[in-house]
C-alpha atoms as a PDB file:
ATOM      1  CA  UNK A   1     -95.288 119.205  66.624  1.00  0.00           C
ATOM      2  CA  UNK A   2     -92.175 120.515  68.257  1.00  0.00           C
ATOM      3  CA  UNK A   3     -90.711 121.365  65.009  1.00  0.00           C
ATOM      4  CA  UNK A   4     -93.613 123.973  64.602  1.00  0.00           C
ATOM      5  CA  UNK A   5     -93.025 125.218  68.623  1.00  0.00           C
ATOM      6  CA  UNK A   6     -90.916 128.145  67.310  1.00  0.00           C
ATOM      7  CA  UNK A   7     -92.957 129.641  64.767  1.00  0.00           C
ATOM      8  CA  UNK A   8     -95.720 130.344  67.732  1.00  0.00           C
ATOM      9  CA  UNK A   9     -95.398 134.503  68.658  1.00  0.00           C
ATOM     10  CA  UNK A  10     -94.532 135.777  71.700  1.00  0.00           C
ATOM     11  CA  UNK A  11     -97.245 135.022  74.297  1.00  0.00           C
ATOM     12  CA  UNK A  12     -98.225 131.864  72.407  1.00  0.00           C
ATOM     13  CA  UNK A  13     -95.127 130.387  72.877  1.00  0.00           C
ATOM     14  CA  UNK A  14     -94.866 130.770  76.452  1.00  0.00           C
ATOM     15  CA  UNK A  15     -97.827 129.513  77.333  1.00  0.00           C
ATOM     16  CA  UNK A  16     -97.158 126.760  75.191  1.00  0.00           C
ATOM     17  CA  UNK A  17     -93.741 126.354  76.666  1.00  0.00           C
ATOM     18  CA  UNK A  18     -95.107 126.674  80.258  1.00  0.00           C
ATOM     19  CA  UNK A  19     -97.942 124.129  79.662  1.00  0.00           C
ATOM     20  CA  UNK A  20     -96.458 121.357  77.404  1.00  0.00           C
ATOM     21  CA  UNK A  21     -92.369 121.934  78.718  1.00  0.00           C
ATOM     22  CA  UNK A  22     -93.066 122.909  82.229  1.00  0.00           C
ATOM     23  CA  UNK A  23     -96.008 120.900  82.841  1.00  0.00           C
ATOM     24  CA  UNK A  24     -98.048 123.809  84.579  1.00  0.00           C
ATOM     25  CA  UNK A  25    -101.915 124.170  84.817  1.00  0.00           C
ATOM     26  CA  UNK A  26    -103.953 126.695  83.514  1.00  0.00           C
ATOM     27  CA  UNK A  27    -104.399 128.014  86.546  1.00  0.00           C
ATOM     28  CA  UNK A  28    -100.559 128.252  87.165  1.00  0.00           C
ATOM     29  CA  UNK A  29     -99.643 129.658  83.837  1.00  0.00           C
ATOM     30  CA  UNK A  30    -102.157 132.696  84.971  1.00  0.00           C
ATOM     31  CA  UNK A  31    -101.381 132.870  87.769  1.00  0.00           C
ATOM     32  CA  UNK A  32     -97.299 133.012  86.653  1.00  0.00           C
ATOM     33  CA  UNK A  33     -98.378 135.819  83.801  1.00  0.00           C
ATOM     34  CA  UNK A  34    -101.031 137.501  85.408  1.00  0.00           C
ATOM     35  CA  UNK A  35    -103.852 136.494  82.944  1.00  0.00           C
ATOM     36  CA  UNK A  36    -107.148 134.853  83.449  1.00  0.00           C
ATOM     37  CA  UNK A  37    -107.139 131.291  83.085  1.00  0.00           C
ATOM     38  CA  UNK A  38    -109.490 131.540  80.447  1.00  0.00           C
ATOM     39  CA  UNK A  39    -106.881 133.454  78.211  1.00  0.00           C
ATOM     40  CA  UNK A  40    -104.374 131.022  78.835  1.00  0.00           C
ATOM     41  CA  UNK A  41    -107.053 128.162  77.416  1.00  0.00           C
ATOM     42  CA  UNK A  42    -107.443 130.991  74.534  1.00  0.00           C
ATOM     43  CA  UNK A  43    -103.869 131.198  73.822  1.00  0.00           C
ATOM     44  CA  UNK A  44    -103.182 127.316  73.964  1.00  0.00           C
ATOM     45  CA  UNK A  45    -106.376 126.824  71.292  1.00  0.00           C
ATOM     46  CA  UNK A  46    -104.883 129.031  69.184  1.00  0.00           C
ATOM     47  CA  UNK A  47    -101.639 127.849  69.447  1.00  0.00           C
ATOM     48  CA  UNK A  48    -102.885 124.596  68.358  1.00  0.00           C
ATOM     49  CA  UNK A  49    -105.189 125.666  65.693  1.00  0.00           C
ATOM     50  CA  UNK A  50    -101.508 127.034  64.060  1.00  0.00           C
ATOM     51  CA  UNK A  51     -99.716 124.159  64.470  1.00  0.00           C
ATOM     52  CA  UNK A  52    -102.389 121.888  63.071  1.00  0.00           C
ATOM     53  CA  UNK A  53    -102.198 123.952  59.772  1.00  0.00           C
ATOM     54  CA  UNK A  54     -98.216 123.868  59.595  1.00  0.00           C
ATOM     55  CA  UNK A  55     -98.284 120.010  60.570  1.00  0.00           C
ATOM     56  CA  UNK A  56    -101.042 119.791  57.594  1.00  0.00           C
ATOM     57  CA  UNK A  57     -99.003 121.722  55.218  1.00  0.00           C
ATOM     58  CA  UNK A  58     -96.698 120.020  55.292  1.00  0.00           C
ATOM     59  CA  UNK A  59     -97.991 116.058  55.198  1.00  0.00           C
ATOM     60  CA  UNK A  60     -99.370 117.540  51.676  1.00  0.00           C
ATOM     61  CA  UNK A  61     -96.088 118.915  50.509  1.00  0.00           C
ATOM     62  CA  UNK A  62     -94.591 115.101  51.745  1.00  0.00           C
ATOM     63  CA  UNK A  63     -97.628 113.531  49.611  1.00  0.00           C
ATOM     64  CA  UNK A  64     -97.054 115.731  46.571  1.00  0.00           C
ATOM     65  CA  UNK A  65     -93.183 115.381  46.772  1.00  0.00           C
ATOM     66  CA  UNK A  66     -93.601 111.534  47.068  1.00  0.00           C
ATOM     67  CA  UNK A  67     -96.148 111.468  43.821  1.00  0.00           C
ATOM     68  CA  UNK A  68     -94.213 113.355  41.571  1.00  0.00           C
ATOM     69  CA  UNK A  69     -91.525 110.779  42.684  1.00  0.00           C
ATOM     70  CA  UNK A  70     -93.337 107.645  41.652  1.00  0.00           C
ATOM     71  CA  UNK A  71     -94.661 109.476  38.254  1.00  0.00           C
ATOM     72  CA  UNK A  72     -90.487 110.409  37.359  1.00  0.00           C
ATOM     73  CA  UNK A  73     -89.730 106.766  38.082  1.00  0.00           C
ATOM     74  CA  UNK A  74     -92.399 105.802  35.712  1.00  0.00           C
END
């Protein structure tokens, strides 16, 4: 998942950074940004809901790569 961490934008990535590097709360991370806590829940979800998709992408491009390999050695 870390491998994804730098495609996240701007605010995404902070709060990421700040919850999973940092170790802070919710409650810290708005409290350090200004936001509601609630945002910073929004921001993680999303965050998440990317990275889920990239890690997905690419365990299909890894299955497709490794098929096509076992068909060529055919």
């Amino acid at each position: 998942m870390l491998d994804y961490e730098p495609q996240l934008s701007g605010r995404r990535r902070q709060v990421f950074r700040m919850k999973y590097f940092d170790g802070l709360t919710h409650q810290e991370i708005g409290q350090k940004l200004g936001i509601a806590r609630r945002v910073v829940g929004t921001y993680l979800e999303r965050a998440h809901q990317l990275l889920g998709k990239l890690m997905s992408g690419r365990k299909r491009r890894q299955r497709g790569l490794t098929s096509k390999s076992r068909a060529m050695k055919r």
